[in-house]
PDB file of N, CA and C in Angstrom:
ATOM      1  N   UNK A   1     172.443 115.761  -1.284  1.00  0.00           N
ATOM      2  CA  UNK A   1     171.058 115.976  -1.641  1.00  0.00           C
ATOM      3  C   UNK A   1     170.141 115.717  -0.443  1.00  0.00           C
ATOM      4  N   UNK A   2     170.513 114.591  -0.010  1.00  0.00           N
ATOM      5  CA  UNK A   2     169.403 114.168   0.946  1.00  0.00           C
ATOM      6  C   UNK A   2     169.701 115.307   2.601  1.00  0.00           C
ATOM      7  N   UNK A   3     170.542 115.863   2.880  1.00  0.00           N
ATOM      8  CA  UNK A   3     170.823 116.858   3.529  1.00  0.00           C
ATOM      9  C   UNK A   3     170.158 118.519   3.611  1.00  0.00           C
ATOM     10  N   UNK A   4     170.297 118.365   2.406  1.00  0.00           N
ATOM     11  CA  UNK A   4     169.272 119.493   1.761  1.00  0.00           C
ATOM     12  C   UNK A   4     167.741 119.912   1.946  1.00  0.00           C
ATOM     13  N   UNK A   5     167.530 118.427   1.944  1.00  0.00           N
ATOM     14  CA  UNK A   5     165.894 118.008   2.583  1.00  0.00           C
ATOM     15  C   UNK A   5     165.957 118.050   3.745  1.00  0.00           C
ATOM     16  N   UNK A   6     166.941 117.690   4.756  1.00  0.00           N
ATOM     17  CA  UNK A   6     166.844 117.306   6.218  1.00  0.00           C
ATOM     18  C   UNK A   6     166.788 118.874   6.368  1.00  0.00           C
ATOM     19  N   UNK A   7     168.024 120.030   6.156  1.00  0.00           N
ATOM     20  CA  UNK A   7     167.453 121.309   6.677  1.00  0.00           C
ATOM     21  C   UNK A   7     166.207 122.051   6.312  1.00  0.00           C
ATOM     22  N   UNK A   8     165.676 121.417   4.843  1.00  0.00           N
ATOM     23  CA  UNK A   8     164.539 121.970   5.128  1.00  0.00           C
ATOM     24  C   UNK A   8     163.633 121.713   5.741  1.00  0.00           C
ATOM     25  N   UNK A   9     163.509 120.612   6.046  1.00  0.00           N
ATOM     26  CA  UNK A   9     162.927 120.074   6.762  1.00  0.00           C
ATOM     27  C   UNK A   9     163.050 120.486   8.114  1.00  0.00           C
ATOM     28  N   UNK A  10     163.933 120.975   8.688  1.00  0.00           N
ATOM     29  CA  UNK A  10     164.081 121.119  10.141  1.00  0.00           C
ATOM     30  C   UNK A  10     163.148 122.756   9.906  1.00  0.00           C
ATOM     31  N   UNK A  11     164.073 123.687   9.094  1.00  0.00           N
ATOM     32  CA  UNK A  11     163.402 125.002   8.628  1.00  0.00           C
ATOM     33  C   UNK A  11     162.144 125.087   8.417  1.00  0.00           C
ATOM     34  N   UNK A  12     161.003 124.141   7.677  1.00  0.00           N
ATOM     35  CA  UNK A  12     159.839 124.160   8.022  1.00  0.00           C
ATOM     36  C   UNK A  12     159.147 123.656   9.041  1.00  0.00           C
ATOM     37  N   UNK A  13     160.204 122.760  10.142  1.00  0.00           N
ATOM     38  CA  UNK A  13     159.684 122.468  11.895  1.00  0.00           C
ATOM     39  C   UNK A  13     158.873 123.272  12.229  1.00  0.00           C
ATOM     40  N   UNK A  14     160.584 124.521  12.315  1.00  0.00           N
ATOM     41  CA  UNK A  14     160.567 125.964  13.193  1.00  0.00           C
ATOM     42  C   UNK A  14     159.576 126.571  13.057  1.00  0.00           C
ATOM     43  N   UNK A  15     159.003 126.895  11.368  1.00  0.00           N
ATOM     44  CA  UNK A  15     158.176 127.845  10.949  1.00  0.00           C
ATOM     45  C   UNK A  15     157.016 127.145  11.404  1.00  0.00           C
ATOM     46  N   UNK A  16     156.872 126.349  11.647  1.00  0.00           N
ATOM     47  CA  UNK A  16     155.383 125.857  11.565  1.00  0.00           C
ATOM     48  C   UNK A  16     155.014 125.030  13.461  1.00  0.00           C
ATOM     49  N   UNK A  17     156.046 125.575  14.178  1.00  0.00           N
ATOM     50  CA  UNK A  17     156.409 125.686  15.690  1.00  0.00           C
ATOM     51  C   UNK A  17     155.954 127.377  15.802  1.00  0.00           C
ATOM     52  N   UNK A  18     156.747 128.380  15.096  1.00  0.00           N
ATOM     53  CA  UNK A  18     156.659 129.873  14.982  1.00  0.00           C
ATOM     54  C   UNK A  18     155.348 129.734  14.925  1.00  0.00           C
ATOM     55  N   UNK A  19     154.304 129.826  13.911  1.00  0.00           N
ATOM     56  CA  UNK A  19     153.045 129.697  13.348  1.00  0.00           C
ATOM     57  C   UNK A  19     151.889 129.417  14.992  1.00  0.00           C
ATOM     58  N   UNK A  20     152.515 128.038  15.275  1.00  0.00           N
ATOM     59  CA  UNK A  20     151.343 127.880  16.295  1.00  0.00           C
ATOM     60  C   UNK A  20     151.291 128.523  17.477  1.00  0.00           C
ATOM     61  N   UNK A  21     152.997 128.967  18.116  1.00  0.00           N
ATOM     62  CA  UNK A  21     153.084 129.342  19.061  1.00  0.00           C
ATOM     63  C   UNK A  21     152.263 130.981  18.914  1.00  0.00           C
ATOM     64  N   UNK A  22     153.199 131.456  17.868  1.00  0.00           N
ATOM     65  CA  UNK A  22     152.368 133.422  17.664  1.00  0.00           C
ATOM     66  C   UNK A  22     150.225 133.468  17.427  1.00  0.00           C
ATOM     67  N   UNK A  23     150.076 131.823  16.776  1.00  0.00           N
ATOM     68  CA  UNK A  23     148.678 131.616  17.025  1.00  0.00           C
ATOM     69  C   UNK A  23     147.812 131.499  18.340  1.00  0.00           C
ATOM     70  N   UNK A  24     148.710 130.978  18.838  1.00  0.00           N
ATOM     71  CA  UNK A  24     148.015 130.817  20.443  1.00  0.00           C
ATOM     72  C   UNK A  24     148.598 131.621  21.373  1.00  0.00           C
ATOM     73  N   UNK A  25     149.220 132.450  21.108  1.00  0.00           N
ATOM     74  CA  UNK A  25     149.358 133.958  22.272  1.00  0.00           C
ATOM     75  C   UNK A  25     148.480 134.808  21.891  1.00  0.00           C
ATOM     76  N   UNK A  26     148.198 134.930  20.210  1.00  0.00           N
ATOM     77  CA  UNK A  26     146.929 135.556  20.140  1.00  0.00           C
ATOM     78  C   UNK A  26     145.438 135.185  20.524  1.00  0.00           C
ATOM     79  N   UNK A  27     145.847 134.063  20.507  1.00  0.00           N
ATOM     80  CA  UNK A  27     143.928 133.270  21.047  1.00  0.00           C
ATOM     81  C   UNK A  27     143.905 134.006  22.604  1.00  0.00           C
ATOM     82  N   UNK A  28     145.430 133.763  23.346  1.00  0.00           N
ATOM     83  CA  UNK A  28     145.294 134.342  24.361  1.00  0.00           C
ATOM     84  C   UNK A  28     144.501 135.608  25.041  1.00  0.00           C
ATOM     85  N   UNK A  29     145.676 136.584  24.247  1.00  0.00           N
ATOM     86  CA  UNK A  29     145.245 137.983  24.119  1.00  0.00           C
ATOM     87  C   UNK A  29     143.878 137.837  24.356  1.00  0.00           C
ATOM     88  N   UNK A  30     143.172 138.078  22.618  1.00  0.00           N
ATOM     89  CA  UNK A  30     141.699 137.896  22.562  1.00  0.00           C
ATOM     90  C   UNK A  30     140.943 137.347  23.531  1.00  0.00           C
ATOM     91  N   UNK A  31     141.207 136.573  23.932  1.00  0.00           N
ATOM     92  CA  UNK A  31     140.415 135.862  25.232  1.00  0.00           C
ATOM     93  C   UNK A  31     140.322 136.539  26.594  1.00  0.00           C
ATOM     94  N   UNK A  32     141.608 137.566  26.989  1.00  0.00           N
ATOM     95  CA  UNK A  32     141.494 138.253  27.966  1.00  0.00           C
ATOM     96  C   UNK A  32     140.677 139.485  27.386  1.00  0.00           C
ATOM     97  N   UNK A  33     141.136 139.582  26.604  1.00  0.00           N
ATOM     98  CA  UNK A  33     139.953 141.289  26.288  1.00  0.00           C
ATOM     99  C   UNK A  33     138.514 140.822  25.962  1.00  0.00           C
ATOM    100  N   UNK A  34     137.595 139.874  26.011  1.00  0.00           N
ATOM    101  CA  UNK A  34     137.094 139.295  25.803  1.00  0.00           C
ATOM    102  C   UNK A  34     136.102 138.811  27.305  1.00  0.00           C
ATOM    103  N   UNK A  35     137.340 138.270  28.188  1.00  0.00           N
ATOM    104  CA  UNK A  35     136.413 138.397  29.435  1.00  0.00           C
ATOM    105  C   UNK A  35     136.390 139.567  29.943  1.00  0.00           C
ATOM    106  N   UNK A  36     137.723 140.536  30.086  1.00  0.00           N
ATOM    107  CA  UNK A  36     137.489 142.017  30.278  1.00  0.00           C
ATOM    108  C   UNK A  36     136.160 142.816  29.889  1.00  0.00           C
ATOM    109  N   UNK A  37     135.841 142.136  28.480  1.00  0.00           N
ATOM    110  CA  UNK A  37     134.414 143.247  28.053  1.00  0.00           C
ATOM    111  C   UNK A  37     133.320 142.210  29.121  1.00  0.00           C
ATOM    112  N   UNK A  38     133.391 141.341  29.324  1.00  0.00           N
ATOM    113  CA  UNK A  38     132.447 140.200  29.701  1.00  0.00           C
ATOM    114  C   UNK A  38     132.113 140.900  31.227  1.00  0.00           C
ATOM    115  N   UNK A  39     133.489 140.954  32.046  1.00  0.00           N
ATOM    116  CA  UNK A  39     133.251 141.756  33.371  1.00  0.00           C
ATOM    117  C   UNK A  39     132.063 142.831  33.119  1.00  0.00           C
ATOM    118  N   UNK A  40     132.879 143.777  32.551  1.00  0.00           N
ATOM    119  CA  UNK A  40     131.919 145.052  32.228  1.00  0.00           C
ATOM    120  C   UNK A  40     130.682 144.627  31.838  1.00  0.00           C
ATOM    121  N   UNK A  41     130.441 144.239  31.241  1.00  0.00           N
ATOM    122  CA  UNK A  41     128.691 144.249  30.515  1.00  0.00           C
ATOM    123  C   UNK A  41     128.148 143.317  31.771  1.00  0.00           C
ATOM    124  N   UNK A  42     128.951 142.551  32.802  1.00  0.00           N
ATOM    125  CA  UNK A  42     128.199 141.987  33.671  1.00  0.00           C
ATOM    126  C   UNK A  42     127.965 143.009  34.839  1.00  0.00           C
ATOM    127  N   UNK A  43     129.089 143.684  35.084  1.00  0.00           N
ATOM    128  CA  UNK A  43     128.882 145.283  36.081  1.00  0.00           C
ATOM    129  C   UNK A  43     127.662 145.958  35.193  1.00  0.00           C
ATOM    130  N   UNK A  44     127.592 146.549  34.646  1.00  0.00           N
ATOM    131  CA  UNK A  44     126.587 147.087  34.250  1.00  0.00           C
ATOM    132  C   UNK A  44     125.256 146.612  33.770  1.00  0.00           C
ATOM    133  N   UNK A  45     125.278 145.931  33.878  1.00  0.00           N
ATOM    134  CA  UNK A  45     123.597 144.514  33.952  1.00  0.00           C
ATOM    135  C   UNK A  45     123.425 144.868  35.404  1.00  0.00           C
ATOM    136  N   UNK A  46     124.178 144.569  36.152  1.00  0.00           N
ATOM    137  CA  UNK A  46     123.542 144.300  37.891  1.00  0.00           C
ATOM    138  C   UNK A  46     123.435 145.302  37.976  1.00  0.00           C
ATOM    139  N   UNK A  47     123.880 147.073  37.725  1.00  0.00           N
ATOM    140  CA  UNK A  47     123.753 148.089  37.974  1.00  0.00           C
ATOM    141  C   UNK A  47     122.454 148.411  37.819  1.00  0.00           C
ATOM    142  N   UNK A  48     122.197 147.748  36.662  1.00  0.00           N
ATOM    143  CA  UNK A  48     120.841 148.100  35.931  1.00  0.00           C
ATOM    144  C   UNK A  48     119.624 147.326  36.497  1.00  0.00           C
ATOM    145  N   UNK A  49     119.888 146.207  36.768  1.00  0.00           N
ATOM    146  CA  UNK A  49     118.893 145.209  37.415  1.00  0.00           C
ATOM    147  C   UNK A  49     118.621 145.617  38.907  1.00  0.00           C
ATOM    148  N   UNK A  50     119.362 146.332  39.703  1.00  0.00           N
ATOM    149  CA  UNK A  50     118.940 146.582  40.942  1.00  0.00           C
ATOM    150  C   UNK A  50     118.001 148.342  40.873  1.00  0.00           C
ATOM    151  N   UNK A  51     118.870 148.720  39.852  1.00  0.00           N
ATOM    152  CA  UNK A  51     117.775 150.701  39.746  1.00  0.00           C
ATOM    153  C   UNK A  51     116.710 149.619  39.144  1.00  0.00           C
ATOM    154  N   UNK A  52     116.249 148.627  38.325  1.00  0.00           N
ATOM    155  CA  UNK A  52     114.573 148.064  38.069  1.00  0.00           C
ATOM    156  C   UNK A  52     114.433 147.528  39.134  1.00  0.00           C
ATOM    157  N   UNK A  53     114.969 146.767  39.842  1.00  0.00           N
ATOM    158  CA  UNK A  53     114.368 146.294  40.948  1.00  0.00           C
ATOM    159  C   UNK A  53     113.586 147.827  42.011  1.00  0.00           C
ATOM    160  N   UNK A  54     114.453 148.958  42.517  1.00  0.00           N
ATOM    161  CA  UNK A  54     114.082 149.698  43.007  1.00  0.00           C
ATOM    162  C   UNK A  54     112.517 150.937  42.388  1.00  0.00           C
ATOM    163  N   UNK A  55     113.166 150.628  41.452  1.00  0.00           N
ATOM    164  CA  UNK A  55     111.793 151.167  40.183  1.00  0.00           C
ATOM    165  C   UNK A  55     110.385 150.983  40.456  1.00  0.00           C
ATOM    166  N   UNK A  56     110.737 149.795  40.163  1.00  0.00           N
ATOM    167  CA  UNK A  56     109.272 148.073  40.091  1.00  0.00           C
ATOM    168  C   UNK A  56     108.735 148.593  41.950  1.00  0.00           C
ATOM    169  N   UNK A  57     109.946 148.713  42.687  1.00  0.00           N
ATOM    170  CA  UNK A  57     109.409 148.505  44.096  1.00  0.00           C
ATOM    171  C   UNK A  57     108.621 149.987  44.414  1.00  0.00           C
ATOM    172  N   UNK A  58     109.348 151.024  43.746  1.00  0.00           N
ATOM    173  CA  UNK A  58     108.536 152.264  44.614  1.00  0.00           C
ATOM    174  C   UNK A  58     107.269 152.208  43.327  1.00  0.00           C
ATOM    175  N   UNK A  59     107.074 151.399  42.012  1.00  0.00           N
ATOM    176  CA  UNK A  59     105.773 151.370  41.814  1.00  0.00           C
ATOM    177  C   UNK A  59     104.870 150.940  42.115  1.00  0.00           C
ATOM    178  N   UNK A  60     105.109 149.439  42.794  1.00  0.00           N
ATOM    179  CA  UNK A  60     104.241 149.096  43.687  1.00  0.00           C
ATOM    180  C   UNK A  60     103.614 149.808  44.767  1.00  0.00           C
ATOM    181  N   UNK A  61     104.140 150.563  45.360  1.00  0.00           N
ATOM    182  CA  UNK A  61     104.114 151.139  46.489  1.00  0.00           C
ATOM    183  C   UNK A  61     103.187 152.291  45.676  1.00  0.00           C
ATOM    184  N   UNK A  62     103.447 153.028  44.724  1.00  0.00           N
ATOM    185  CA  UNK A  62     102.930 154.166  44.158  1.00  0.00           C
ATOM    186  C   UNK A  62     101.266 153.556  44.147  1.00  0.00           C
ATOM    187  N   UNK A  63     101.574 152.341  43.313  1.00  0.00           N
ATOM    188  CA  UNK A  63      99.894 151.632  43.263  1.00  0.00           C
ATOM    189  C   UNK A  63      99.321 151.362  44.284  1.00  0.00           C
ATOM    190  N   UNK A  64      99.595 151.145  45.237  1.00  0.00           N
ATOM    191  CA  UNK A  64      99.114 150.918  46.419  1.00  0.00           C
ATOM    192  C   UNK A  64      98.524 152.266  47.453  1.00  0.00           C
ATOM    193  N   UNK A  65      99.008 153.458  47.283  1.00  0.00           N
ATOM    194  CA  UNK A  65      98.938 154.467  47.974  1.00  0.00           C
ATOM    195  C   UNK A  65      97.553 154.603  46.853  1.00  0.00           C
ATOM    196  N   UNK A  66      97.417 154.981  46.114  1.00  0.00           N
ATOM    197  CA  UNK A  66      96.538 155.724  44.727  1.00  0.00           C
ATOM    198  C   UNK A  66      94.824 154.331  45.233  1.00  0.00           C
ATOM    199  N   UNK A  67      96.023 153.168  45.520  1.00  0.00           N
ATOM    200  CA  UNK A  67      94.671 152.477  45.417  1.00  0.00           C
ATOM    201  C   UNK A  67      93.634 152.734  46.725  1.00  0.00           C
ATOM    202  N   UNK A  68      94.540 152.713  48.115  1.00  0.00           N
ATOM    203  CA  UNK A  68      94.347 153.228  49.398  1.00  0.00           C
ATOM    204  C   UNK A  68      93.552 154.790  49.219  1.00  0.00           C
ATOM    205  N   UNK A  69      93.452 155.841  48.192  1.00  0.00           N
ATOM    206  CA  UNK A  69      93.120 156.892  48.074  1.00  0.00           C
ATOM    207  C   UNK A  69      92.107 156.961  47.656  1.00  0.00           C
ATOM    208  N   UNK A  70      91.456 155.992  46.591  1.00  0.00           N
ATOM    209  CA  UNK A  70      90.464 155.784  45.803  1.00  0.00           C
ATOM    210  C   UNK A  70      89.856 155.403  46.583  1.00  0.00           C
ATOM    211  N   UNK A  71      89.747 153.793  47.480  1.00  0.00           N
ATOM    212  CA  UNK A  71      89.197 153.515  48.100  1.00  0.00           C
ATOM    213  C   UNK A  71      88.425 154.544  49.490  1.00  0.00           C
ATOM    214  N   UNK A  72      89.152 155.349  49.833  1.00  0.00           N
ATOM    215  CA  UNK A  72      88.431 156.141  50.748  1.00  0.00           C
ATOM    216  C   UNK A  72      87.627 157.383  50.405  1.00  0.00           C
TER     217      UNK A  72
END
């Protein structure tokens, strides 16, 4: 009897060894596709932040010519 318990006991070790290990290769996974999207949306922020930076700059410049025009 008391044998009976010991393999199950070992049998619910495994399963519950199985359980955490297949849990945390998936946390893994997820976590790389995860900074993968993270890269991207950070490439394409700076893409975007330097065409406004260049934007902002030739409007300044636009205001400045118009204002130079008025004035004379």
């Amino acid at each position: 009897m008391l044998q009976k318990f010991l393999w199950g006991f070992i049998i619910l070790v495994f399963a519950l060894f199985g359980v955490v290990f297949s849990e945390g290769s998936d946390m893994k996974t997820k976590n790389a596709v995860l900074e993968y999207q993270n890269d991207l949306i950070q490439q394409t922020l700076n893409v975007h932040t330097k065409k406004l930076d260049i934007l902002q700059g030739s409007q300044y410049e636009l205001h400045n010519k118009i204002d130079r025009l008025i004035k004379e």
